[in-house]
N, C-alpha and C. Protein backbone atom coordinates (compact mmCIF):
# COMPACT_ATOMS: atom_id res chain seq x y z
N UNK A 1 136.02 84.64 -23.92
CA UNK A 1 137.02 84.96 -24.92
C UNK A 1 138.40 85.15 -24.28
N UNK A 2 138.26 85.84 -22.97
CA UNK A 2 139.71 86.11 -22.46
C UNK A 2 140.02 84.97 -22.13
N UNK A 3 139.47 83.99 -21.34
CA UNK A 3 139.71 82.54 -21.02
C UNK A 3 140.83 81.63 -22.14
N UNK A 4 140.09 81.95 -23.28
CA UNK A 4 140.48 80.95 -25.05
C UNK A 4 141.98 82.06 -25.07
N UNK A 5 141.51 83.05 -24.95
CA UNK A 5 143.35 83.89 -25.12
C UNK A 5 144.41 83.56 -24.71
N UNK A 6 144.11 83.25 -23.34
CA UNK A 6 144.88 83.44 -21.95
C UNK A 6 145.44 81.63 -22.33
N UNK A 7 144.37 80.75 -22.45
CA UNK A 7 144.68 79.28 -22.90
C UNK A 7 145.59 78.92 -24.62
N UNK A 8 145.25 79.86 -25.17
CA UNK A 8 145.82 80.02 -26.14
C UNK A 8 147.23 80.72 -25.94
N UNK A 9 147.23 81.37 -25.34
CA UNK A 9 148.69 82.11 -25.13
C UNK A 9 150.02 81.33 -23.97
N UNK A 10 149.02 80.16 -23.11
CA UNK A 10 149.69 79.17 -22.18
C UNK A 10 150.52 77.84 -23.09
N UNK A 11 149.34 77.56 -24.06
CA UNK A 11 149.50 76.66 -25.18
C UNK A 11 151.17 76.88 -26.14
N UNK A 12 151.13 78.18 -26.58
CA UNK A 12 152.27 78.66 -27.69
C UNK A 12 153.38 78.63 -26.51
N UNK A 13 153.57 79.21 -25.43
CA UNK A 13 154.05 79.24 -24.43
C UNK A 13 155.26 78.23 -24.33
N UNK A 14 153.99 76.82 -23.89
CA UNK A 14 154.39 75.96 -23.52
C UNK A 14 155.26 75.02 -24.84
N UNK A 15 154.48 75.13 -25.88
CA UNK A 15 155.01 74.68 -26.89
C UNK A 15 156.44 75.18 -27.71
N UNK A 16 156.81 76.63 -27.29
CA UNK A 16 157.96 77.14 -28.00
C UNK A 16 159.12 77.02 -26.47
N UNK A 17 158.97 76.54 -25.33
CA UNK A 17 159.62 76.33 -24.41
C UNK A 17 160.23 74.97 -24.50
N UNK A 18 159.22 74.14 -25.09
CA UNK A 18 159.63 72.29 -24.98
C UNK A 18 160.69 72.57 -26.31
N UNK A 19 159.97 73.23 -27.69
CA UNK A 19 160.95 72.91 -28.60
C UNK A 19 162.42 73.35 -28.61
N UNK A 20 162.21 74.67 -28.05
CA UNK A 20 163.48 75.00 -27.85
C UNK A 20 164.41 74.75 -26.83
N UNK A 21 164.13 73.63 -25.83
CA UNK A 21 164.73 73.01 -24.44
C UNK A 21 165.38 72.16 -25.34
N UNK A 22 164.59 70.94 -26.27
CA UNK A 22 164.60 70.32 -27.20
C UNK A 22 165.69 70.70 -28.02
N UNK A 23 165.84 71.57 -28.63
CA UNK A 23 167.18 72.35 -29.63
C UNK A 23 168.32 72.59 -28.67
N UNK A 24 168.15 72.99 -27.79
CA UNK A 24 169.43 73.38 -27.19
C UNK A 24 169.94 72.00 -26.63
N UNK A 25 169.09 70.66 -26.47
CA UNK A 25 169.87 69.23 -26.16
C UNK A 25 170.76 69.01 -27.27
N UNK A 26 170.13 69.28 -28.73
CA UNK A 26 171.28 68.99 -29.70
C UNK A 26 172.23 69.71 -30.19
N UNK A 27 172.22 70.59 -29.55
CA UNK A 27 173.55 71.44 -29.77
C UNK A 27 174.28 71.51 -28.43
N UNK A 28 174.07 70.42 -27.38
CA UNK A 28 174.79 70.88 -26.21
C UNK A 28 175.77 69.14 -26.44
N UNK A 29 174.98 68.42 -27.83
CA UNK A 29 175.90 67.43 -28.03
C UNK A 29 176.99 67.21 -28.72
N UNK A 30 177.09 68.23 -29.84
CA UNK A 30 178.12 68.84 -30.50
C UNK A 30 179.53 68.57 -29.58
N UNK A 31 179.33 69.78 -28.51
CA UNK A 31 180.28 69.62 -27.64
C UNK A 31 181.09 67.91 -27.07
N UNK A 32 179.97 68.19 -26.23
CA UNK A 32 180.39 67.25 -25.30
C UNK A 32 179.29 65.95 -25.01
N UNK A 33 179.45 64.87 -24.85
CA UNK A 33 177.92 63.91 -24.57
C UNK A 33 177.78 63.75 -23.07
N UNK A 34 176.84 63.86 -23.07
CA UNK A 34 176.05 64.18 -21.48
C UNK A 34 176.23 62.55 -21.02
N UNK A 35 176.44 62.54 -19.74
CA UNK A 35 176.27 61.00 -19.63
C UNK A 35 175.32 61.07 -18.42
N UNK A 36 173.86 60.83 -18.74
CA UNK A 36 172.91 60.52 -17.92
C UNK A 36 173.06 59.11 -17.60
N UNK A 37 172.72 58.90 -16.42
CA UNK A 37 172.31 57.25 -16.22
C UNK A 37 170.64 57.50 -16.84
N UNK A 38 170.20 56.33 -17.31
CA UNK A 38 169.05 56.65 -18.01
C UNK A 38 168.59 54.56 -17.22
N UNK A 39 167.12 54.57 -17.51
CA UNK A 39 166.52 52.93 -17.15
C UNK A 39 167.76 51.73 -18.21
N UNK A 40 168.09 52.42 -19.20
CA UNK A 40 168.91 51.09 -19.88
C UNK A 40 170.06 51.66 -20.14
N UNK A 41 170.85 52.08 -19.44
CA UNK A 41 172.15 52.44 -19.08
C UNK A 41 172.76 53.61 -19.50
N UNK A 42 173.73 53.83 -19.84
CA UNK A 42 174.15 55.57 -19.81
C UNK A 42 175.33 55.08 -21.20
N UNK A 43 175.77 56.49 -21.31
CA UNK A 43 176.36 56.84 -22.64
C UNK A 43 177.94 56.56 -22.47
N UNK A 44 178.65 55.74 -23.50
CA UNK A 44 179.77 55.33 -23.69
C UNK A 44 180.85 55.25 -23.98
N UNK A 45 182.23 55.16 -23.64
CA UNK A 45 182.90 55.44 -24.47
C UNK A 45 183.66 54.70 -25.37
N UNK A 46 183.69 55.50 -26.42
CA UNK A 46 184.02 54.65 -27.93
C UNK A 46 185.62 53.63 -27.37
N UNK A 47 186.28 54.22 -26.69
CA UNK A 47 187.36 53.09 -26.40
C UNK A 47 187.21 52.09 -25.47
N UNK A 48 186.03 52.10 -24.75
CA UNK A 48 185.64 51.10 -23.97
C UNK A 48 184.94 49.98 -25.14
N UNK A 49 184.23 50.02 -26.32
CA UNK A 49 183.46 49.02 -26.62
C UNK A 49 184.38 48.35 -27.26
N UNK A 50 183.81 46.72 -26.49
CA UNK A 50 184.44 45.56 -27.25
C UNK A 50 183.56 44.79 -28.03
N UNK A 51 182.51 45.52 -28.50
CA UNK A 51 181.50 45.05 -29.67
C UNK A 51 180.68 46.05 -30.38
N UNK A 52 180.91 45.54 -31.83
CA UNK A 52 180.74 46.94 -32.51
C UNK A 52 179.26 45.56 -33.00
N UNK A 53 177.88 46.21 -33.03
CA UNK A 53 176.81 45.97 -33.77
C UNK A 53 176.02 46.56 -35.22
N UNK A 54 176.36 45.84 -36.48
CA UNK A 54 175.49 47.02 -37.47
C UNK A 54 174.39 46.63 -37.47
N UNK A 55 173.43 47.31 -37.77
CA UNK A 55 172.04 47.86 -37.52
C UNK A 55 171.73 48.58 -38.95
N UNK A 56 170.73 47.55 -39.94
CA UNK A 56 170.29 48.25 -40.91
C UNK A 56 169.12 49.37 -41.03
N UNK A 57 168.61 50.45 -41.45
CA UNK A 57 167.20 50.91 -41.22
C UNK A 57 166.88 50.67 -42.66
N UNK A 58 165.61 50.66 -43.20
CA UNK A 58 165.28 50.22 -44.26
C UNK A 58 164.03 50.89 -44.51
N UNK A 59 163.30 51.02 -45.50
CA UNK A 59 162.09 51.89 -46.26
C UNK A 59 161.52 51.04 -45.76
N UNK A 60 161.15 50.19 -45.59
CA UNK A 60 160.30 49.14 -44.96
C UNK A 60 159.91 49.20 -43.98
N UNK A 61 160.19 50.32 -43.29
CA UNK A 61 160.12 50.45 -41.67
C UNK A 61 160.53 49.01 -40.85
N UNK A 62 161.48 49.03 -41.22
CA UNK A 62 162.26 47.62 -40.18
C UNK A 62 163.64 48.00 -39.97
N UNK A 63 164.11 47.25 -38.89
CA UNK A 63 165.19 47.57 -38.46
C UNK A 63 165.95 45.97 -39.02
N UNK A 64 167.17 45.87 -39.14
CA UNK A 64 167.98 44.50 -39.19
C UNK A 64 169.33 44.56 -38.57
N UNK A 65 169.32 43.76 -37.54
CA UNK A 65 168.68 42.85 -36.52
C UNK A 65 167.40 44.06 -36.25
N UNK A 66 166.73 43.24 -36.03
CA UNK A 66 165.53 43.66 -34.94
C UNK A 66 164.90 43.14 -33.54
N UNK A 67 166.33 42.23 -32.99
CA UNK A 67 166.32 41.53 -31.75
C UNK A 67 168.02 41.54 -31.31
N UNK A 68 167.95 42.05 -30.41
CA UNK A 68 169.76 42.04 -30.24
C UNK A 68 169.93 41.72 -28.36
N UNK A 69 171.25 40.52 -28.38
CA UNK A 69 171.03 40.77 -26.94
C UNK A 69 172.51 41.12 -26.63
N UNK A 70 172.61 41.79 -25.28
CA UNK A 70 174.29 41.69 -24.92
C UNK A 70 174.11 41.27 -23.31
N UNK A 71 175.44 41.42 -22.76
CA UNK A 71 175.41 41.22 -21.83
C UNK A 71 175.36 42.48 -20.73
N UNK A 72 174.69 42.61 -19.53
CA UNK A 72 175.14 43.28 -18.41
C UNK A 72 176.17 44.22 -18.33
N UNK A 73 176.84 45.14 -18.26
CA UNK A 73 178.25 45.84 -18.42
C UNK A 73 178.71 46.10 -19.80
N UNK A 74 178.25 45.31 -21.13
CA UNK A 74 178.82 45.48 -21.80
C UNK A 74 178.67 47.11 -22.87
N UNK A 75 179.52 47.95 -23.23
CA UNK A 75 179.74 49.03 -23.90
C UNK A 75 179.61 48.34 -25.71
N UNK A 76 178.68 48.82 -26.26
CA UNK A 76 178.23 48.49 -27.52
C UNK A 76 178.22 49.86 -28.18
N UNK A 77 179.31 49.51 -29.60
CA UNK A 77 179.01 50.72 -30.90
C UNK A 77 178.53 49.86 -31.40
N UNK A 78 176.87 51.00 -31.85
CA UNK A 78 176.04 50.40 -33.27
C UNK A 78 176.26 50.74 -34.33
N UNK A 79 176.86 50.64 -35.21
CA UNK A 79 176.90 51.35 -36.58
C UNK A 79 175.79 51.29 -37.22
N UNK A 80 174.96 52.54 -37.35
CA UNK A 80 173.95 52.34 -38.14
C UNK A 80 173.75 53.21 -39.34
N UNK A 81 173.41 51.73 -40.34
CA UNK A 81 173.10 52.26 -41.92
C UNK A 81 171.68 52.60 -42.45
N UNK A 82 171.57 53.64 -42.71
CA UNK A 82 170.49 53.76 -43.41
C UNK A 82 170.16 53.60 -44.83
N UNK A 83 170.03 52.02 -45.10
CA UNK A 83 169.54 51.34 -46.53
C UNK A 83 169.07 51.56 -47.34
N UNK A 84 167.84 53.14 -46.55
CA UNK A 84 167.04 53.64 -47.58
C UNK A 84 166.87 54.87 -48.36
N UNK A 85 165.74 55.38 -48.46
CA UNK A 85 166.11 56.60 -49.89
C UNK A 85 165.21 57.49 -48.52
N UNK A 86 165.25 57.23 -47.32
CA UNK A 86 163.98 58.34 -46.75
C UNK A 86 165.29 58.62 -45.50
N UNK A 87 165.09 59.19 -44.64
CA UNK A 87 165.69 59.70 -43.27
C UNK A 87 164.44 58.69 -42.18
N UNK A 88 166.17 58.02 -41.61
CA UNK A 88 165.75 57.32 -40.39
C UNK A 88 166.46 57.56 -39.46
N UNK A 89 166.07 56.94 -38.25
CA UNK A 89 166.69 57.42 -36.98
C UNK A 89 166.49 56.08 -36.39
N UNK A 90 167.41 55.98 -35.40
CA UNK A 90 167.37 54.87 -34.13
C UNK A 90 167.49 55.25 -33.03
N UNK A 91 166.34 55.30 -31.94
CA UNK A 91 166.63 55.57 -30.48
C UNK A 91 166.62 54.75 -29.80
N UNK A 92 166.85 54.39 -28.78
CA UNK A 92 166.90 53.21 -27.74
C UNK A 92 166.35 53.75 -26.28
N UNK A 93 166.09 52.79 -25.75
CA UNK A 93 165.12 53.65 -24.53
C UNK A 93 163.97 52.52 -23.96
N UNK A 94 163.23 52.85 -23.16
CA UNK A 94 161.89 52.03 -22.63
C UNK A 94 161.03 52.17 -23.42
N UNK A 95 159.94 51.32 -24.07
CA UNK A 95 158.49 51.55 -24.68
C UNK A 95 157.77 52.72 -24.11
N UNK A 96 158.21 52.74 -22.51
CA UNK A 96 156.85 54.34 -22.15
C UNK A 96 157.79 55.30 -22.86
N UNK A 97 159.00 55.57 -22.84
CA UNK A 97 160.04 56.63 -22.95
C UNK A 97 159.87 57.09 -24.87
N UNK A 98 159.69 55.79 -25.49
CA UNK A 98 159.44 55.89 -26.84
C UNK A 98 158.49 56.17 -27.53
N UNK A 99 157.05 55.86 -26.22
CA UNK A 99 155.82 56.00 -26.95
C UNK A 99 155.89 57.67 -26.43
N UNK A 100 156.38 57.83 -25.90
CA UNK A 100 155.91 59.67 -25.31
C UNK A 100 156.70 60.63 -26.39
N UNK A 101 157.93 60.43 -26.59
CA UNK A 101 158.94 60.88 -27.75
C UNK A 101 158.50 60.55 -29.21
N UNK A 102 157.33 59.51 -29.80
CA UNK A 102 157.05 59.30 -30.89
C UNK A 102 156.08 60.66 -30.66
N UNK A 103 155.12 60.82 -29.66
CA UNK A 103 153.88 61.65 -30.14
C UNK A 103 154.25 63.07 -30.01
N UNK A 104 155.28 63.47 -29.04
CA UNK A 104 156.03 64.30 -29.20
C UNK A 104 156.62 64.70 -31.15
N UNK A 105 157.25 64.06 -31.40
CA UNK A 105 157.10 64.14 -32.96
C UNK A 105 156.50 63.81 -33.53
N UNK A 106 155.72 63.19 -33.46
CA UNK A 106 154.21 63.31 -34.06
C UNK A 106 153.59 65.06 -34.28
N UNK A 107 153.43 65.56 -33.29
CA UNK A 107 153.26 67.06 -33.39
C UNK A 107 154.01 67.89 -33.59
N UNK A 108 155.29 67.66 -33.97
CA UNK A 108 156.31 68.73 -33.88
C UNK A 108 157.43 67.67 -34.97
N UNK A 109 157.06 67.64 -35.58
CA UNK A 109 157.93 66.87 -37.18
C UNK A 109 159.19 67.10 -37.36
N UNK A 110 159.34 68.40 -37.27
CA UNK A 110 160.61 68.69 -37.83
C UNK A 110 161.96 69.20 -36.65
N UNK A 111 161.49 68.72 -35.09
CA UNK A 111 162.16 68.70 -34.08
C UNK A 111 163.08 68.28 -34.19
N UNK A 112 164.63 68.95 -33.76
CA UNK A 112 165.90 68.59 -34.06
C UNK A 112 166.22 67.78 -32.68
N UNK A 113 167.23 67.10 -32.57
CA UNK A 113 167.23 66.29 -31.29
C UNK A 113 168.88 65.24 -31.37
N UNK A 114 169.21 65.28 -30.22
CA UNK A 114 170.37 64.47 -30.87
C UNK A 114 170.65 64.08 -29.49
N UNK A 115 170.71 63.17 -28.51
CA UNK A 115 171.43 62.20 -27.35
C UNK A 115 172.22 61.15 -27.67
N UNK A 116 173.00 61.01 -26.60
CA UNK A 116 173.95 60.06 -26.83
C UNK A 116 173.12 58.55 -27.41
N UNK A 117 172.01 57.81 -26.61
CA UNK A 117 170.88 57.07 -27.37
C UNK A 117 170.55 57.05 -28.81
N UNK A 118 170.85 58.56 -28.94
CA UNK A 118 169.83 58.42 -30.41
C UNK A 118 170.80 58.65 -31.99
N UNK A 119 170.39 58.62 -32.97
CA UNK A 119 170.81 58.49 -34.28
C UNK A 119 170.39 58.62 -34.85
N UNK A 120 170.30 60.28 -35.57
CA UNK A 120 169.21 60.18 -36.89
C UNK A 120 170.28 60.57 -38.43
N UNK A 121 169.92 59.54 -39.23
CA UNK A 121 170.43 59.52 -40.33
C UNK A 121 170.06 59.40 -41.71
N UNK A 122 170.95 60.47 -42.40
CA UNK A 122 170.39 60.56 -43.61
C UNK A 122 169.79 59.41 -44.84
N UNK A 123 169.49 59.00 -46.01
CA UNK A 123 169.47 58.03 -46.64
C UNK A 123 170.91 57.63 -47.39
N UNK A 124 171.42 56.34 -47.22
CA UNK A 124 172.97 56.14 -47.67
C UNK A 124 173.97 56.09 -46.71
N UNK A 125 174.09 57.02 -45.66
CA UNK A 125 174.67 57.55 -44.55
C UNK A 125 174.60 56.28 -43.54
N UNK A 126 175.45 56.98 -42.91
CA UNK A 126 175.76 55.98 -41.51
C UNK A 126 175.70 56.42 -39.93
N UNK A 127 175.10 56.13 -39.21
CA UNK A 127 175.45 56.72 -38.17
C UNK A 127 176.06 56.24 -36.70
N UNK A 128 176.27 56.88 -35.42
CA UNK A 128 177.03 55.82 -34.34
C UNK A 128 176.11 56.02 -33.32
N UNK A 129 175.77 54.95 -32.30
CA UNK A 129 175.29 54.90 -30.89
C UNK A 129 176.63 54.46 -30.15
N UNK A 130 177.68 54.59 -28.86
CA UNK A 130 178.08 54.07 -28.43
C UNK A 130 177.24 54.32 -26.74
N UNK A 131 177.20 52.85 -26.22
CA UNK A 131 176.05 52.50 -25.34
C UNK A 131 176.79 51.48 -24.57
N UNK A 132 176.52 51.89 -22.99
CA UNK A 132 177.20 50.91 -21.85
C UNK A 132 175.58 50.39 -21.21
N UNK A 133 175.24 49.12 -21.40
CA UNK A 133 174.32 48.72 -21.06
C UNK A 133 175.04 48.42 -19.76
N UNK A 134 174.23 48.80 -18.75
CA UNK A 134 174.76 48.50 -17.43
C UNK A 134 173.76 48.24 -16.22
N UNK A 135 172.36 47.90 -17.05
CA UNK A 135 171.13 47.53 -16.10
C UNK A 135 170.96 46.35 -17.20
N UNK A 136 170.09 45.02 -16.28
CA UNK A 136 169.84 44.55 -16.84
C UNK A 136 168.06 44.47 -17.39
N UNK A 137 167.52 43.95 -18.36
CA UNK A 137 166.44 43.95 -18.56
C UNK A 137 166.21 44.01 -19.63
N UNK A 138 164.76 44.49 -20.40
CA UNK A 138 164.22 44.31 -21.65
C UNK A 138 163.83 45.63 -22.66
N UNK A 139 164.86 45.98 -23.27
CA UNK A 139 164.89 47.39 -23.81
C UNK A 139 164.07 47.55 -25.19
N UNK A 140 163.90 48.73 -25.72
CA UNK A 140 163.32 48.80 -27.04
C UNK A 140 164.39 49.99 -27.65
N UNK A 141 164.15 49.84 -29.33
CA UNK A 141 164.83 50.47 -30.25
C UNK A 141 163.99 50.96 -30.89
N UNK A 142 163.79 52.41 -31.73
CA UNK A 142 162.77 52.45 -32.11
C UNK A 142 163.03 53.44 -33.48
N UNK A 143 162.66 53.93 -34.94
CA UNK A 143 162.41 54.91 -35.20
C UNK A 143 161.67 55.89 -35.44
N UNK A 144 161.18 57.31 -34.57
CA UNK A 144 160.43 57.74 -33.94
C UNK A 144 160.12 58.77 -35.07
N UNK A 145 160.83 58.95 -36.27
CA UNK A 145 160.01 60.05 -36.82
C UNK A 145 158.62 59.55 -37.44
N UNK A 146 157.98 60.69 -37.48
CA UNK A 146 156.60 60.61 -37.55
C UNK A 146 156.13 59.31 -38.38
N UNK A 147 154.94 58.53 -38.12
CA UNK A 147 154.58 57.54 -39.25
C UNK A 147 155.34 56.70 -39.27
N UNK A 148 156.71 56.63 -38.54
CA UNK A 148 157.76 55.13 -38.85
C UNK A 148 157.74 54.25 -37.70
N UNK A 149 157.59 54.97 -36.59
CA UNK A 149 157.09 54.20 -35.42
C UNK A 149 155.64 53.63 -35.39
N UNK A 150 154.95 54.09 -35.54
CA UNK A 150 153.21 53.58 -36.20
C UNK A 150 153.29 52.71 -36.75
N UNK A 151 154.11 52.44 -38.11
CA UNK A 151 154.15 51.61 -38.85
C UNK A 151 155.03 50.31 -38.64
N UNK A 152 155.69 50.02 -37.26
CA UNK A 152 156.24 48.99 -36.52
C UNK A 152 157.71 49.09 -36.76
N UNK A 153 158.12 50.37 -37.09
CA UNK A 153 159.52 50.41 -36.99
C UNK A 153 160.22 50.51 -35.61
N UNK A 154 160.69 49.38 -35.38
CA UNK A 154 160.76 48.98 -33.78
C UNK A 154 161.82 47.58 -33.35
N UNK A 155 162.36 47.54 -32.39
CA UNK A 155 163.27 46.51 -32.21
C UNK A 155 163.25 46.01 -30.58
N UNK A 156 164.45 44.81 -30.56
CA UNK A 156 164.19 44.84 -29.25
C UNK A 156 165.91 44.61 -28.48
N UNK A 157 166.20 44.87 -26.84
CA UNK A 157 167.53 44.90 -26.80
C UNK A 157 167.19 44.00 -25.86
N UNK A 158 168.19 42.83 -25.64
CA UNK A 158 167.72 42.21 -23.42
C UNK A 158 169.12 42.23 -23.41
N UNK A 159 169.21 42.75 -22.42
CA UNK A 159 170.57 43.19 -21.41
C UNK A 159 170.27 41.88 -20.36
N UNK A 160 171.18 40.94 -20.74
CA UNK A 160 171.35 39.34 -19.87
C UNK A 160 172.01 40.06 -18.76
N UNK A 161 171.80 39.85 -17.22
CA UNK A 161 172.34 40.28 -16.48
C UNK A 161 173.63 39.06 -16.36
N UNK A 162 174.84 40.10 -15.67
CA UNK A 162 176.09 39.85 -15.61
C UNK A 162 176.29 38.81 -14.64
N UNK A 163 177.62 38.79 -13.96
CA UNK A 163 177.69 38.27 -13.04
C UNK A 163 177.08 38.35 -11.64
N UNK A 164 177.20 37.38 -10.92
CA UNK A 164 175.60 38.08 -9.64
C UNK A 164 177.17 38.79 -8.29
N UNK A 165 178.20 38.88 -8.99
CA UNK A 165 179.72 39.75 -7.76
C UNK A 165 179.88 40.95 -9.02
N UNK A 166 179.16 41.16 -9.65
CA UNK A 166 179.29 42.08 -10.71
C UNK A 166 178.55 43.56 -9.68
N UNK A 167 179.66 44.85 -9.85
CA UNK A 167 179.33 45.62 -8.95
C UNK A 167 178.38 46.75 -10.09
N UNK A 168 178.11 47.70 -9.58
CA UNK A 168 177.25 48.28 -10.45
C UNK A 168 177.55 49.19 -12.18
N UNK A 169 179.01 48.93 -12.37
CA UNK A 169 179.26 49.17 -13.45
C UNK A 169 179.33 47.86 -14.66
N UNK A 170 179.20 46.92 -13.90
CA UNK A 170 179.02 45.41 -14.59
C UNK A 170 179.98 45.02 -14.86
N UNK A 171 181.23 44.83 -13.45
CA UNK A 171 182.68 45.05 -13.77
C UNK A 171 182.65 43.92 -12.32
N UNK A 172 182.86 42.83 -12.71
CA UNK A 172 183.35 41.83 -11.42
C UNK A 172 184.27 42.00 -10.28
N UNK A 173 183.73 41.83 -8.83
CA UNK A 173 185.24 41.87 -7.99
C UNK A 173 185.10 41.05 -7.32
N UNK A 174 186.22 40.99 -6.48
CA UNK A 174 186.20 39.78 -5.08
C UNK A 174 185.73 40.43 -4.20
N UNK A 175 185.04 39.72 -3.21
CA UNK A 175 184.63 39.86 -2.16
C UNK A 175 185.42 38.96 -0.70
C-alpha cells in the first residue's frame, strides 16, 4: 500500500511539474519569443520574411496547403486561418517531436502552450508563425489537439537546401 502511495504521489508530482513548466512557456511568450535553434530552424523575425504563406485549418482535419516547400535560409510568415467552427492549432516540428507533444495532449487536453512554432486558433480567427528555416530537410506540420492529429491532421514542409557557399544562417558569401 505504501509502495501505490509513494507511486501515486511521484505520479501527481510529476504531472503538476510538466503542466506547469508547460504554462509558464506560454506566458514567457507574451513577452518576448525565445529563439531556440530547434532540428527545423529557429524563430523569426517578422521584418526579415520575404514570404508570407496562408495556411487553411479546416473541420475536416486538413490543413490547405498540406505540402509546402521553401528554400534553405528562407524566414516564412504563415498566416493561419482557421475555416472552421472548432479550435485548431498548427505546430511545426519533426514527426518524433509531434508524435510525443500529440500524446502529451492527448492526456492533458486542456494544456495551454504557445512557441514561436506553434499557433493555436480560435474558429474564424487567424493566427501567425514567423519561421527562419535554416536547416535543410523534411519537416512536419501538425494539429496536435487531441483527436485532430489521429485523425490525419498533418502536413508536410522540405526545406530545399540553399546554396552549397551558403554559411549557416543560409546567407551566401565569398570565399
Amino acid at each position: 500500500m505504501k509502495v501505490m502511495n509513494a507511486l501515486l504521489a511521484a505520479s501527481l508530482l510529476a504531472v503538476s511539474l510538466g503542466v506547469s513548466a508547460h504554462e509558464n512557456h506560454a506566458k514567457a511568450k507574451t513577452t518576448a519569443v525565445k529563439k531556440e535553434q530547434k532540428d527545423w530552424g529557429i524563430a523569426g523575425d517578422a521584418k526579415a520574411a520575404k514570404r508570407t504563406i496562408e495556411v487553411s485549418m479546416l473541420d475536416t482535419m486538413r490543413f490547405s496547403p498540406d505540402k509546402i516547400e521553401v528554400k534553405q535560409g528562407d524566414t516564412v510568415r504563415f498566416v493561419v486561418k482557421n475555416s472552421g467552427k472548432m479550435m485548431h492549432e498548427m505546430v511545426i516540428g519533426t514527426k518524433k517531436d509531434l508524435d510525443e507533444h500529440a500524446a502529451l495532449m492527448a492526456k492533458f487536453p486542456n494544456m495551454e502552450h504557445d512557441e514561436p512554432y506553434m499557433t493555436h486558433v480560435g474558429p474564424g480567427k487567424t493566427g501567425e508563425i514567423v519561421w527562419t528555416f535554416n536547416r535543410p530537410g523534411d519537416f512536419d506540420f501538425a494539429c496536435l489537439i487531441a483527436g485532430h492529429y489521429q485523425a490525419g491532421m498533418v502536413g508536410k514542409i522540405k526545406v530545399v537546401a540553399g546554396d552549397s557557399k551558403a554559411d549557416g544562417h543560409g546567407k551566401a558569401h565569398k570565399h
